[in-house]
PDB file of N, CA and C in Angstrom:
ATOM      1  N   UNK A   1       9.561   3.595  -6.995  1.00  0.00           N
ATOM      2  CA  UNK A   1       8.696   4.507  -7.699  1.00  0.00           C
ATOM      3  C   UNK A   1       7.960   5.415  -6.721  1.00  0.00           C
ATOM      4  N   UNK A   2       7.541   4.950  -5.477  1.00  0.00           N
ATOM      5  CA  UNK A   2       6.799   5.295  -4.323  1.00  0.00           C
ATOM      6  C   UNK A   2       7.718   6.455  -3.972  1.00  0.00           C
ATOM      7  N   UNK A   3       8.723   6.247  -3.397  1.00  0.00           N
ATOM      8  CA  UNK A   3       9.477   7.133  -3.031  1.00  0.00           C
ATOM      9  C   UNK A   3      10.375   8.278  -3.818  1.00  0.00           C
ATOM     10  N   UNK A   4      10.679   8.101  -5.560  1.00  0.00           N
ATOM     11  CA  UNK A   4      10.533   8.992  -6.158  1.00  0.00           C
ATOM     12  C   UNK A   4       9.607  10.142  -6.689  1.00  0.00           C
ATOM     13  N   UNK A   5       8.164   9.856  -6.349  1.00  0.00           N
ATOM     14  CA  UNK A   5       7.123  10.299  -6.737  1.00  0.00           C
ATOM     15  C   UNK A   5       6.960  11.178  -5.699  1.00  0.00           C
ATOM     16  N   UNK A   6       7.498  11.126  -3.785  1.00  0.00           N
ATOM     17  CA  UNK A   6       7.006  11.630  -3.068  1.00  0.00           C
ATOM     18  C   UNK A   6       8.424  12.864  -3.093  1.00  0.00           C
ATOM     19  N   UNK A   7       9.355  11.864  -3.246  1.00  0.00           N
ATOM     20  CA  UNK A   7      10.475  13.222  -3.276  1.00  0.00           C
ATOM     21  C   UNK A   7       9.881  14.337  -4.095  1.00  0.00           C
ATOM     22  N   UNK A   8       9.737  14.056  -5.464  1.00  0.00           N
ATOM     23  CA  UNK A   8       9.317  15.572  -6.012  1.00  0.00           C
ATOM     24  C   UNK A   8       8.339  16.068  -5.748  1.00  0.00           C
ATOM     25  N   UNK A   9       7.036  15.256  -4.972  1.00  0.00           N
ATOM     26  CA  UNK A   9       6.021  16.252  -4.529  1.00  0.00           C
ATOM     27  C   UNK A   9       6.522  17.098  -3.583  1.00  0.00           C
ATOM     28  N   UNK A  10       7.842  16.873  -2.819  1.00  0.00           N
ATOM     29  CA  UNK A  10       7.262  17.062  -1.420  1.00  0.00           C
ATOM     30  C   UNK A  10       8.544  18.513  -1.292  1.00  0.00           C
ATOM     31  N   UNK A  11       9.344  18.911  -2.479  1.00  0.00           N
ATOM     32  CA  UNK A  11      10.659  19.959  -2.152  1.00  0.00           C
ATOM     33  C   UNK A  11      10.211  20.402  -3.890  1.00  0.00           C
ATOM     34  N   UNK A  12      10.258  22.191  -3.606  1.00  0.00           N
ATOM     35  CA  UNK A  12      10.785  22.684  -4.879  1.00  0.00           C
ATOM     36  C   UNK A  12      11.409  23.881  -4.686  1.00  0.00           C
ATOM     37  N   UNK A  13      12.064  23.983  -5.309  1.00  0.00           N
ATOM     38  CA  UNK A  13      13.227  24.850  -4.763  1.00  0.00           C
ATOM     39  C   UNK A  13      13.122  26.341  -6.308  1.00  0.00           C
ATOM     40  N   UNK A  14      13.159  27.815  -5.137  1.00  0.00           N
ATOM     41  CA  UNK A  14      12.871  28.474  -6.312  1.00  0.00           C
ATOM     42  C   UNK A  14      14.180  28.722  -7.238  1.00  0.00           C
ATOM     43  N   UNK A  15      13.963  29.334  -8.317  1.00  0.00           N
ATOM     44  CA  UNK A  15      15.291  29.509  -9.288  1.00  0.00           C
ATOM     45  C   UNK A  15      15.812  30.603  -8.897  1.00  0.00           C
ATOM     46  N   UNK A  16      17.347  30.497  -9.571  1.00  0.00           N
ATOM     47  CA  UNK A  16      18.680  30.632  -8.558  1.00  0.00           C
ATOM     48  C   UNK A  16      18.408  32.381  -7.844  1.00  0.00           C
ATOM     49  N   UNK A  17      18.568  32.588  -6.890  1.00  0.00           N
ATOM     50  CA  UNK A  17      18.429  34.264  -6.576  1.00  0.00           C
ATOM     51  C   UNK A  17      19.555  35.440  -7.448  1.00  0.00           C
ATOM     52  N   UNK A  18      18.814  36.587  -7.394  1.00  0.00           N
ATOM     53  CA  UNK A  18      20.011  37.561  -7.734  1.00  0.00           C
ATOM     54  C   UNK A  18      20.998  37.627  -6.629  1.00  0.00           C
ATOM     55  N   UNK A  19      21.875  38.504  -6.884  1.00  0.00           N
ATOM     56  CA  UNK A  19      22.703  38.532  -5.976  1.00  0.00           C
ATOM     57  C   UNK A  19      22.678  38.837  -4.504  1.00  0.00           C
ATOM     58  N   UNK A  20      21.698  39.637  -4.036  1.00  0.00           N
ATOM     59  CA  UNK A  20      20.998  40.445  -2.859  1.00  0.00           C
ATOM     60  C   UNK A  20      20.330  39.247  -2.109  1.00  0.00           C
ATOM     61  N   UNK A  21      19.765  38.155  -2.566  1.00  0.00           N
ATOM     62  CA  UNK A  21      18.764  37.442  -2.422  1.00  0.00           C
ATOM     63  C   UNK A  21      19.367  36.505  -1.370  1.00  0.00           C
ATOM     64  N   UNK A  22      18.733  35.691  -0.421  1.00  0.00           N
ATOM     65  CA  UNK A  22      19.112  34.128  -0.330  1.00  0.00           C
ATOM     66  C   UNK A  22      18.210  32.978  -1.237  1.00  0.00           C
ATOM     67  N   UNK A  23      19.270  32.287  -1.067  1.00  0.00           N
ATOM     68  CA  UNK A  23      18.055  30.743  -1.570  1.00  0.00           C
ATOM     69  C   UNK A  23      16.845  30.425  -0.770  1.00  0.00           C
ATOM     70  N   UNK A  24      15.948  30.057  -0.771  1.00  0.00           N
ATOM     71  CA  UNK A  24      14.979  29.847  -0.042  1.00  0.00           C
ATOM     72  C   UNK A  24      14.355  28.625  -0.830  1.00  0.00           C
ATOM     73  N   UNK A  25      14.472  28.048   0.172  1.00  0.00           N
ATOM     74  CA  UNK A  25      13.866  26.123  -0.059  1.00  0.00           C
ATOM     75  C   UNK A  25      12.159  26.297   0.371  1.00  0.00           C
ATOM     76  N   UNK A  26      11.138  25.787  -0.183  1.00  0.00           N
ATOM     77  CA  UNK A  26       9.599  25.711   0.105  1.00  0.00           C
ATOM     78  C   UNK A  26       9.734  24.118   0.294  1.00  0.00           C
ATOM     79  N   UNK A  27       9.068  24.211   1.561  1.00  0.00           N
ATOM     80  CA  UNK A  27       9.067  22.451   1.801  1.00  0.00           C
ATOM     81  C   UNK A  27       6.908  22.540   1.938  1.00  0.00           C
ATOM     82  N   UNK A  28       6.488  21.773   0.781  1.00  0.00           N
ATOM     83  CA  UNK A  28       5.132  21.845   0.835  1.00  0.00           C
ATOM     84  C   UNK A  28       4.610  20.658   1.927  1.00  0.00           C
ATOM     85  N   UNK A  29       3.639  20.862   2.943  1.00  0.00           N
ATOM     86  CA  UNK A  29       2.884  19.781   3.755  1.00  0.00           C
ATOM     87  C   UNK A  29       2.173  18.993   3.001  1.00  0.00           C
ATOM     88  N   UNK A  30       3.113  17.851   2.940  1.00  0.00           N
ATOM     89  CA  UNK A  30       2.187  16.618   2.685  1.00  0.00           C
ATOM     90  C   UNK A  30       1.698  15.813   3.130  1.00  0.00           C
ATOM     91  N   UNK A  31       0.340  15.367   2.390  1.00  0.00           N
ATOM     92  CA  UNK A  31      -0.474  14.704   3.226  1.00  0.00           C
ATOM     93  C   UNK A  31      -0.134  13.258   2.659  1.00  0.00           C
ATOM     94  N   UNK A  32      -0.618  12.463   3.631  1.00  0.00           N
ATOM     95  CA  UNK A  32      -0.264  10.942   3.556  1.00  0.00           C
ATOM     96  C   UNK A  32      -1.240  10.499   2.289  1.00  0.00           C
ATOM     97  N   UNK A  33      -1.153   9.832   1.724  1.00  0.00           N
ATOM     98  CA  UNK A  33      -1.779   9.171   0.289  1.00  0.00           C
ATOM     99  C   UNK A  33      -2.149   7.707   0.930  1.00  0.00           C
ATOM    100  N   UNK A  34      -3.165   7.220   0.889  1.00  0.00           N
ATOM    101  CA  UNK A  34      -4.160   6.019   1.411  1.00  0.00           C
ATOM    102  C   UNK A  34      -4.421   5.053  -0.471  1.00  0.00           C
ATOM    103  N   UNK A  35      -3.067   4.347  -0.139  1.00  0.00           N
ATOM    104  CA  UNK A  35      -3.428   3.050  -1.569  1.00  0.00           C
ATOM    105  C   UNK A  35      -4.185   1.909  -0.856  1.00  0.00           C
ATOM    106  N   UNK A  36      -4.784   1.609  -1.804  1.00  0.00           N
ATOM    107  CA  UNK A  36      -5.676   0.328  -1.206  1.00  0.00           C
ATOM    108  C   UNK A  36      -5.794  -1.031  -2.425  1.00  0.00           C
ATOM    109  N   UNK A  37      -5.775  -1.968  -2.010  1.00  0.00           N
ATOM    110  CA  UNK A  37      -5.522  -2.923  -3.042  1.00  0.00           C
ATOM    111  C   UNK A  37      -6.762  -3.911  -1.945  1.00  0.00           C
ATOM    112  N   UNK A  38      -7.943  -5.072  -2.923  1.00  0.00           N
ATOM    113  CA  UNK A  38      -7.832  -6.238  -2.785  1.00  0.00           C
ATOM    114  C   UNK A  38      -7.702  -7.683  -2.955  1.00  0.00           C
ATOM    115  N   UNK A  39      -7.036  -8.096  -2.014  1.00  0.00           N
ATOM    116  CA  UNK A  39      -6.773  -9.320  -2.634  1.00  0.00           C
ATOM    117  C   UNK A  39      -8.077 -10.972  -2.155  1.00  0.00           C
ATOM    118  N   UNK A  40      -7.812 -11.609  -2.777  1.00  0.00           N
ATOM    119  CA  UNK A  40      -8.084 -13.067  -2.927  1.00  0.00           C
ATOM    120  C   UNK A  40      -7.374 -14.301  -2.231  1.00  0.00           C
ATOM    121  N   UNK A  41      -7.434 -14.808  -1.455  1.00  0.00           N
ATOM    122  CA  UNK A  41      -6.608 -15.459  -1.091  1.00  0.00           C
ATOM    123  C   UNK A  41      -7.229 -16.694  -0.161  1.00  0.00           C
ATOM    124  N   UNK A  42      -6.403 -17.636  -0.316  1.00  0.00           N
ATOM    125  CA  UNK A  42      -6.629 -19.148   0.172  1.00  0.00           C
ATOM    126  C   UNK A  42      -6.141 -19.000   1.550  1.00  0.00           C
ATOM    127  N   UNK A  43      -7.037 -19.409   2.794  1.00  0.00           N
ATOM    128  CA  UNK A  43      -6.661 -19.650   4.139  1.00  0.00           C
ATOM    129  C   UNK A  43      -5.782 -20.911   4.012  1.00  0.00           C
ATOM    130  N   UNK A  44      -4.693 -21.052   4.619  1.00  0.00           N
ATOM    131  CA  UNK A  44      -4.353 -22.287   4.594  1.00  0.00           C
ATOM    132  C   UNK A  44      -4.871 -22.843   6.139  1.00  0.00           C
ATOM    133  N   UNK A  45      -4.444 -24.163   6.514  1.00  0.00           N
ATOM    134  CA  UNK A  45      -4.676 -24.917   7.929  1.00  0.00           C
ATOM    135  C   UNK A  45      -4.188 -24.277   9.150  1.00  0.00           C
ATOM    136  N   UNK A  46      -2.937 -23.304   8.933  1.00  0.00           N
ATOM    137  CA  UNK A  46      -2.140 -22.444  10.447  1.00  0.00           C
ATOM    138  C   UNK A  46      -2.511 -21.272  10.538  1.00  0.00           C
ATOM    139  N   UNK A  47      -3.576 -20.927   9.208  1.00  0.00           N
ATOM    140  CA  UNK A  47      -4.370 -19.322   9.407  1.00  0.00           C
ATOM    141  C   UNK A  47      -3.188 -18.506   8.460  1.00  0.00           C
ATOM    142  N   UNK A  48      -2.249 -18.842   7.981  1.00  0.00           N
ATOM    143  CA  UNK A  48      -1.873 -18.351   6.956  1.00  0.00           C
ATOM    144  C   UNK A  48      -2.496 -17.785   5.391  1.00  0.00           C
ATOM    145  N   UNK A  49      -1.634 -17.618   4.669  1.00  0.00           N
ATOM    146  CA  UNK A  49      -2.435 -16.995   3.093  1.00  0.00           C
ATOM    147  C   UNK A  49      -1.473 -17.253   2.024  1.00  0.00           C
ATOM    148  N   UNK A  50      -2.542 -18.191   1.266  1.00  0.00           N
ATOM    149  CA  UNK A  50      -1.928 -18.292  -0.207  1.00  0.00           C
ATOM    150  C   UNK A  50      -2.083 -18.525  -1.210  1.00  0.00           C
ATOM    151  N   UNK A  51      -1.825 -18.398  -2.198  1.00  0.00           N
ATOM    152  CA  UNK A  51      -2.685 -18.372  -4.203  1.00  0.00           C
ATOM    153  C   UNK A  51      -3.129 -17.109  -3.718  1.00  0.00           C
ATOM    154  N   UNK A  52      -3.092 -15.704  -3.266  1.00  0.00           N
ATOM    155  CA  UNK A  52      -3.537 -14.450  -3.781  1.00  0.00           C
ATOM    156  C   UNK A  52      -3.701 -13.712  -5.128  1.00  0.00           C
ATOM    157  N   UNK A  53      -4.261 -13.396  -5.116  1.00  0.00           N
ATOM    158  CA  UNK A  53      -4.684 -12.753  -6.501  1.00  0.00           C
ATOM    159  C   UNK A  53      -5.075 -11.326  -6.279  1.00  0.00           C
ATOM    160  N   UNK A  54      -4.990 -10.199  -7.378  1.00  0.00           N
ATOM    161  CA  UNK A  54      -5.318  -8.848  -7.122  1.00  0.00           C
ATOM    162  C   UNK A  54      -6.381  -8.959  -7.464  1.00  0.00           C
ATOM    163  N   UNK A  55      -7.758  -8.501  -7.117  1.00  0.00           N
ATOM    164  CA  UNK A  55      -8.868  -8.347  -7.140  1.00  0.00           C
ATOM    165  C   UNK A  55      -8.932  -6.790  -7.932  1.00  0.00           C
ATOM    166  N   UNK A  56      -8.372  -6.251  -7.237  1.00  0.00           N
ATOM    167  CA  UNK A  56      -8.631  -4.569  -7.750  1.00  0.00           C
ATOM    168  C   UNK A  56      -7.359  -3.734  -6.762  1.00  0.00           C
ATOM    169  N   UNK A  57      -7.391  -2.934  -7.226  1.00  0.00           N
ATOM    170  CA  UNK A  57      -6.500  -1.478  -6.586  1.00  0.00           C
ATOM    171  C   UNK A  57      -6.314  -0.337  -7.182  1.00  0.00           C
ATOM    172  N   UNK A  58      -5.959   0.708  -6.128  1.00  0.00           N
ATOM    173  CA  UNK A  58      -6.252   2.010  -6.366  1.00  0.00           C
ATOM    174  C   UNK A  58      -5.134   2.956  -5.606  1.00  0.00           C
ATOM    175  N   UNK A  59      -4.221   3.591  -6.468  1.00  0.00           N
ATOM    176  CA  UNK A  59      -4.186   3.930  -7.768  1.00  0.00           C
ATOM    177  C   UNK A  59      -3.447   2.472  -8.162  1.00  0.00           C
ATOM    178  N   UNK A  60      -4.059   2.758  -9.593  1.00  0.00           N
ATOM    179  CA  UNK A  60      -3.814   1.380 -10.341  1.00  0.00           C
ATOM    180  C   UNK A  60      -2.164   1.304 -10.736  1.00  0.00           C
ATOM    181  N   UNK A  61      -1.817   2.533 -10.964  1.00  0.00           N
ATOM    182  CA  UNK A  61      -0.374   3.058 -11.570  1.00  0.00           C
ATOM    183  C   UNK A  61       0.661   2.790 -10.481  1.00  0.00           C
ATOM    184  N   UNK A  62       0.440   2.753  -9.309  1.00  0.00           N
ATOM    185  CA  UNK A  62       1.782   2.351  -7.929  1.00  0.00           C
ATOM    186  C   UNK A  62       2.049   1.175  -7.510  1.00  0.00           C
ATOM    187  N   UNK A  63       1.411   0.048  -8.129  1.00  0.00           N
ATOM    188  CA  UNK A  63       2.165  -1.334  -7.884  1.00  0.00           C
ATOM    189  C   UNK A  63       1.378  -1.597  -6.401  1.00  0.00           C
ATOM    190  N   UNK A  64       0.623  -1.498  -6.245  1.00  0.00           N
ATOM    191  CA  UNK A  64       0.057  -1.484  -4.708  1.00  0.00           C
ATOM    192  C   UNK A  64      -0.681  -3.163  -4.688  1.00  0.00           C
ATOM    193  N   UNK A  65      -1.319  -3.479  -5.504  1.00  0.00           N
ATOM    194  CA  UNK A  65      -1.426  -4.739  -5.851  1.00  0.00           C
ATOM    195  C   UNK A  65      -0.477  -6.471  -5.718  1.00  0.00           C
ATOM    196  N   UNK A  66       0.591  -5.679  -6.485  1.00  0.00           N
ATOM    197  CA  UNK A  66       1.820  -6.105  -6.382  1.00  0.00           C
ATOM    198  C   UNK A  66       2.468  -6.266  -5.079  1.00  0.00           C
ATOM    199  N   UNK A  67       2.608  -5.319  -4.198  1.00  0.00           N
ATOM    200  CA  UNK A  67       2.749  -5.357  -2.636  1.00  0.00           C
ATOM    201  C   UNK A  67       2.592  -5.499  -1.792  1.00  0.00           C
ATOM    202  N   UNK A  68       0.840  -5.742  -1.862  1.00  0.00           N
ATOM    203  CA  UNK A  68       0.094  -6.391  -1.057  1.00  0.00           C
ATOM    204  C   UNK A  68       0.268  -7.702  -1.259  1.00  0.00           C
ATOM    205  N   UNK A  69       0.330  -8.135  -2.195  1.00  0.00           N
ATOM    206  CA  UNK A  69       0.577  -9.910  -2.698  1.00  0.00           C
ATOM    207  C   UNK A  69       1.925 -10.073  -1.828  1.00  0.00           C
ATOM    208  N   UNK A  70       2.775  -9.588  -2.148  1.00  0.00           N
ATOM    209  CA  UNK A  70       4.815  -9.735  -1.325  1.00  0.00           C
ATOM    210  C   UNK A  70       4.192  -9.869   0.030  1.00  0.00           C
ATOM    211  N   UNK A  71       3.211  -9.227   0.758  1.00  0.00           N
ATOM    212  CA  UNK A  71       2.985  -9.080   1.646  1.00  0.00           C
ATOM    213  C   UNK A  71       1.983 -10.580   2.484  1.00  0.00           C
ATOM    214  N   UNK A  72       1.051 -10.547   1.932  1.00  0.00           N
ATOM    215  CA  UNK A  72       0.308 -11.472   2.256  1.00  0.00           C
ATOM    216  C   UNK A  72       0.807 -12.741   3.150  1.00  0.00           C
ATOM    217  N   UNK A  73       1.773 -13.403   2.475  1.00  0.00           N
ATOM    218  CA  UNK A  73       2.254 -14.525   3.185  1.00  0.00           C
ATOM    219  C   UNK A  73       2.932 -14.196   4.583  1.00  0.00           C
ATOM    220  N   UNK A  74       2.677 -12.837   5.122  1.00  0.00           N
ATOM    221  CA  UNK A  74       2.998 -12.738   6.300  1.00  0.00           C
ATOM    222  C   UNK A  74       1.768 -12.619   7.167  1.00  0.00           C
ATOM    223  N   UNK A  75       0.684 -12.394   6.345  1.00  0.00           N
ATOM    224  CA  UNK A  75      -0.789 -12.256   7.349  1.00  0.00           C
ATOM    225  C   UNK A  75      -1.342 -13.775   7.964  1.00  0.00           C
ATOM    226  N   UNK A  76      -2.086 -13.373   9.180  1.00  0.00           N
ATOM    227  CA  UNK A  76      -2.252 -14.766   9.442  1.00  0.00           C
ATOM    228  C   UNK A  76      -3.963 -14.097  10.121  1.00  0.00           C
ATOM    229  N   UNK A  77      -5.041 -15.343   9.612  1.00  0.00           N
ATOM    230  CA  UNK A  77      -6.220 -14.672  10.067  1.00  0.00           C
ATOM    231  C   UNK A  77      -6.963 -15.752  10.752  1.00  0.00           C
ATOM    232  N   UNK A  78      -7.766 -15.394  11.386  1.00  0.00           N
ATOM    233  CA  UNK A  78      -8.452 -16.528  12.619  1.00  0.00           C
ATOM    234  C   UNK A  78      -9.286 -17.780  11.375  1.00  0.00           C
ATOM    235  N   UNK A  79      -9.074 -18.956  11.899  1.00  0.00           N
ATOM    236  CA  UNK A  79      -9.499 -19.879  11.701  1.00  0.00           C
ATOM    237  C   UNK A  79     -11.164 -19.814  11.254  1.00  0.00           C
ATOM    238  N   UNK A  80     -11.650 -19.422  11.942  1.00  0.00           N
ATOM    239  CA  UNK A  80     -13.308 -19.872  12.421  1.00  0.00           C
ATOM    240  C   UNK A  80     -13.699 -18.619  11.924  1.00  0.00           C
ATOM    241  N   UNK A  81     -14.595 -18.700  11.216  1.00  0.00           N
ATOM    242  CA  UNK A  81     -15.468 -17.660  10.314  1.00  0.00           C
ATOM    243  C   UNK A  81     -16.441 -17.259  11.075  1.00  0.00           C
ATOM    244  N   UNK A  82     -17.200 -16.068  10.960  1.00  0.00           N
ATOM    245  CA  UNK A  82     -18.820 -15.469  11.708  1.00  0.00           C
ATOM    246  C   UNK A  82     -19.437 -16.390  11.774  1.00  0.00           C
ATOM    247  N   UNK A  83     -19.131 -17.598  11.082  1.00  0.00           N
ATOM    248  CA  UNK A  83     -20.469 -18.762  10.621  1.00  0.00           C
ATOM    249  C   UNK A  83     -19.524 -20.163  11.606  1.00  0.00           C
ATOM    250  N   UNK A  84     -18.858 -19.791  12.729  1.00  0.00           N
ATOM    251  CA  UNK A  84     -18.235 -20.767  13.341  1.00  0.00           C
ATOM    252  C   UNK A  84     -17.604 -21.907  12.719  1.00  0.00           C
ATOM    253  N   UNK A  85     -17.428 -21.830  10.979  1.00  0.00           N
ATOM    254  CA  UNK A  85     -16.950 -22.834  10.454  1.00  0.00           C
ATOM    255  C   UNK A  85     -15.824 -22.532  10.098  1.00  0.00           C
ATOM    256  N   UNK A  86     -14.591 -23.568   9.678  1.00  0.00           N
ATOM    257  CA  UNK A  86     -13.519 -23.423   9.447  1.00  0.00           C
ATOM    258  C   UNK A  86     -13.048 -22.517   8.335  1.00  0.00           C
ATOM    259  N   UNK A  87     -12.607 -21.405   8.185  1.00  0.00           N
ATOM    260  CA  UNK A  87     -11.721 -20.726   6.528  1.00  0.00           C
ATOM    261  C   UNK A  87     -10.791 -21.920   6.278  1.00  0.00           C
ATOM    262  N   UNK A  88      -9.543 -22.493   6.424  1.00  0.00           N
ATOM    263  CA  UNK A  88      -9.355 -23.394   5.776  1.00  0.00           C
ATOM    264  C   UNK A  88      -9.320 -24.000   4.621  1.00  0.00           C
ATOM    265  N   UNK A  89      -9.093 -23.695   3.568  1.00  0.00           N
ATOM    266  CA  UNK A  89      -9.122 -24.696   2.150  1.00  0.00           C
ATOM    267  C   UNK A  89      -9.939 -23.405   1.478  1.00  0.00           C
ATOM    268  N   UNK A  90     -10.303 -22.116   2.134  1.00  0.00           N
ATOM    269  CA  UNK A  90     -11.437 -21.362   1.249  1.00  0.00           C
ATOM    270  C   UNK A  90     -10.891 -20.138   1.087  1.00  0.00           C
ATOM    271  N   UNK A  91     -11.739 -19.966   0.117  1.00  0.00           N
ATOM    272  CA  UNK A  91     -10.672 -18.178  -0.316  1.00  0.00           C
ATOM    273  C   UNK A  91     -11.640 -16.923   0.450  1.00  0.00           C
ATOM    274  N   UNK A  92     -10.414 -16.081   0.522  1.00  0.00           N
ATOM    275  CA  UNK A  92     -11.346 -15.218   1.010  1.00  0.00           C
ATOM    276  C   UNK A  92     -11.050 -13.645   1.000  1.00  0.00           C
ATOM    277  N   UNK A  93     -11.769 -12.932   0.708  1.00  0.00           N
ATOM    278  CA  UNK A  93     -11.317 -11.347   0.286  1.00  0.00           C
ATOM    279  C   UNK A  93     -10.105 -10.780   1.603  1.00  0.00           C
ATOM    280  N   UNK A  94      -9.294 -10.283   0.934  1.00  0.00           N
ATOM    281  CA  UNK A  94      -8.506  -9.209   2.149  1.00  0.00           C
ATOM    282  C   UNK A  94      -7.957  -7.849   1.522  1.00  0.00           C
ATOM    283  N   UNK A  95      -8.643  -6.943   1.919  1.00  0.00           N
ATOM    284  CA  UNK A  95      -8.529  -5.395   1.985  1.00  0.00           C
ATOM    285  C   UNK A  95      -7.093  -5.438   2.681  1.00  0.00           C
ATOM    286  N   UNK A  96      -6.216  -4.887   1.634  1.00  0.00           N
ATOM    287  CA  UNK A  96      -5.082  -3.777   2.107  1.00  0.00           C
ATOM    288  C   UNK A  96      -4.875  -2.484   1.837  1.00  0.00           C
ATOM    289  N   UNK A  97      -4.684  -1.764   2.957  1.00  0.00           N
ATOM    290  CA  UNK A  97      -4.285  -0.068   3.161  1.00  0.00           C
ATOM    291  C   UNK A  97      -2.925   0.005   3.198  1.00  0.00           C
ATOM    292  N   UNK A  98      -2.104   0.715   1.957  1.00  0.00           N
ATOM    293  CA  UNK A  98      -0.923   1.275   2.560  1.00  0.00           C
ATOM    294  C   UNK A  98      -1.282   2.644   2.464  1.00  0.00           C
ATOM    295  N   UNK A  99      -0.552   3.351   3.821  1.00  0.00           N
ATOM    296  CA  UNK A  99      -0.218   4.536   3.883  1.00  0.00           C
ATOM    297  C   UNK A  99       0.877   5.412   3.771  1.00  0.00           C
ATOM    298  N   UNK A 100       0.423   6.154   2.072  1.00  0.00           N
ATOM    299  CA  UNK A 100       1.992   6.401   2.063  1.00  0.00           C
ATOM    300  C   UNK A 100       2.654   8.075   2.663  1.00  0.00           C
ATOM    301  N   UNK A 101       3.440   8.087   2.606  1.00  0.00           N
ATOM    302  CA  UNK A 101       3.827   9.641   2.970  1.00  0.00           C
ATOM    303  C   UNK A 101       5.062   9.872   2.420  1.00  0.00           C
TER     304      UNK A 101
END
């Protein structure tokens, strides 16, 4: 969906020339689109992540939620909290940025 959405932003092509004419393609500068989703998620014991949940995301309509979750079980976050105590067994917010283009 991501990548159909950017194809048509990103080429429009004018209608067909007269005969004298060439075709001429407009390629518009696009700017990168910043989705952000967060999630919920259980530290496990190796600093891994799991039981995520979508908290929220934006835009709600691109599945960004959804992708960040596929994603998660590859993040791994430090053990020991600001409060020198273990994450471990506790849930805990994680902000994801995709950047799309």
């Amino acid at each position: 969906m991501i990548a159909s959405l950017l194809a048509a932003a990103a080429v429009s092509i004018v209608p067909t020339p007269v005969a004298d004419q060439p075709v001429v393609t407009q390629v518009k500068d696009v700017q990168p689109q910043i989705a952000e989703a967060m999630l919920s998620c259980m530290v496990k014991r190796d600093g891994g992540l799991t039981a995520c949940s979508v908290q929220s995301e934006f835009p709600a309509d691109m599945g960004v939620g959804k992708a960040a979750v596929s994603m998660a079980s590859q993040f791994q976050v430090d053990l020991m909290g600001p409060d020198g105590k273990s994450r471990a067994g506790s849930f805990i917010d994680v902000p994801v940025r995709i950047r799309i283009r």
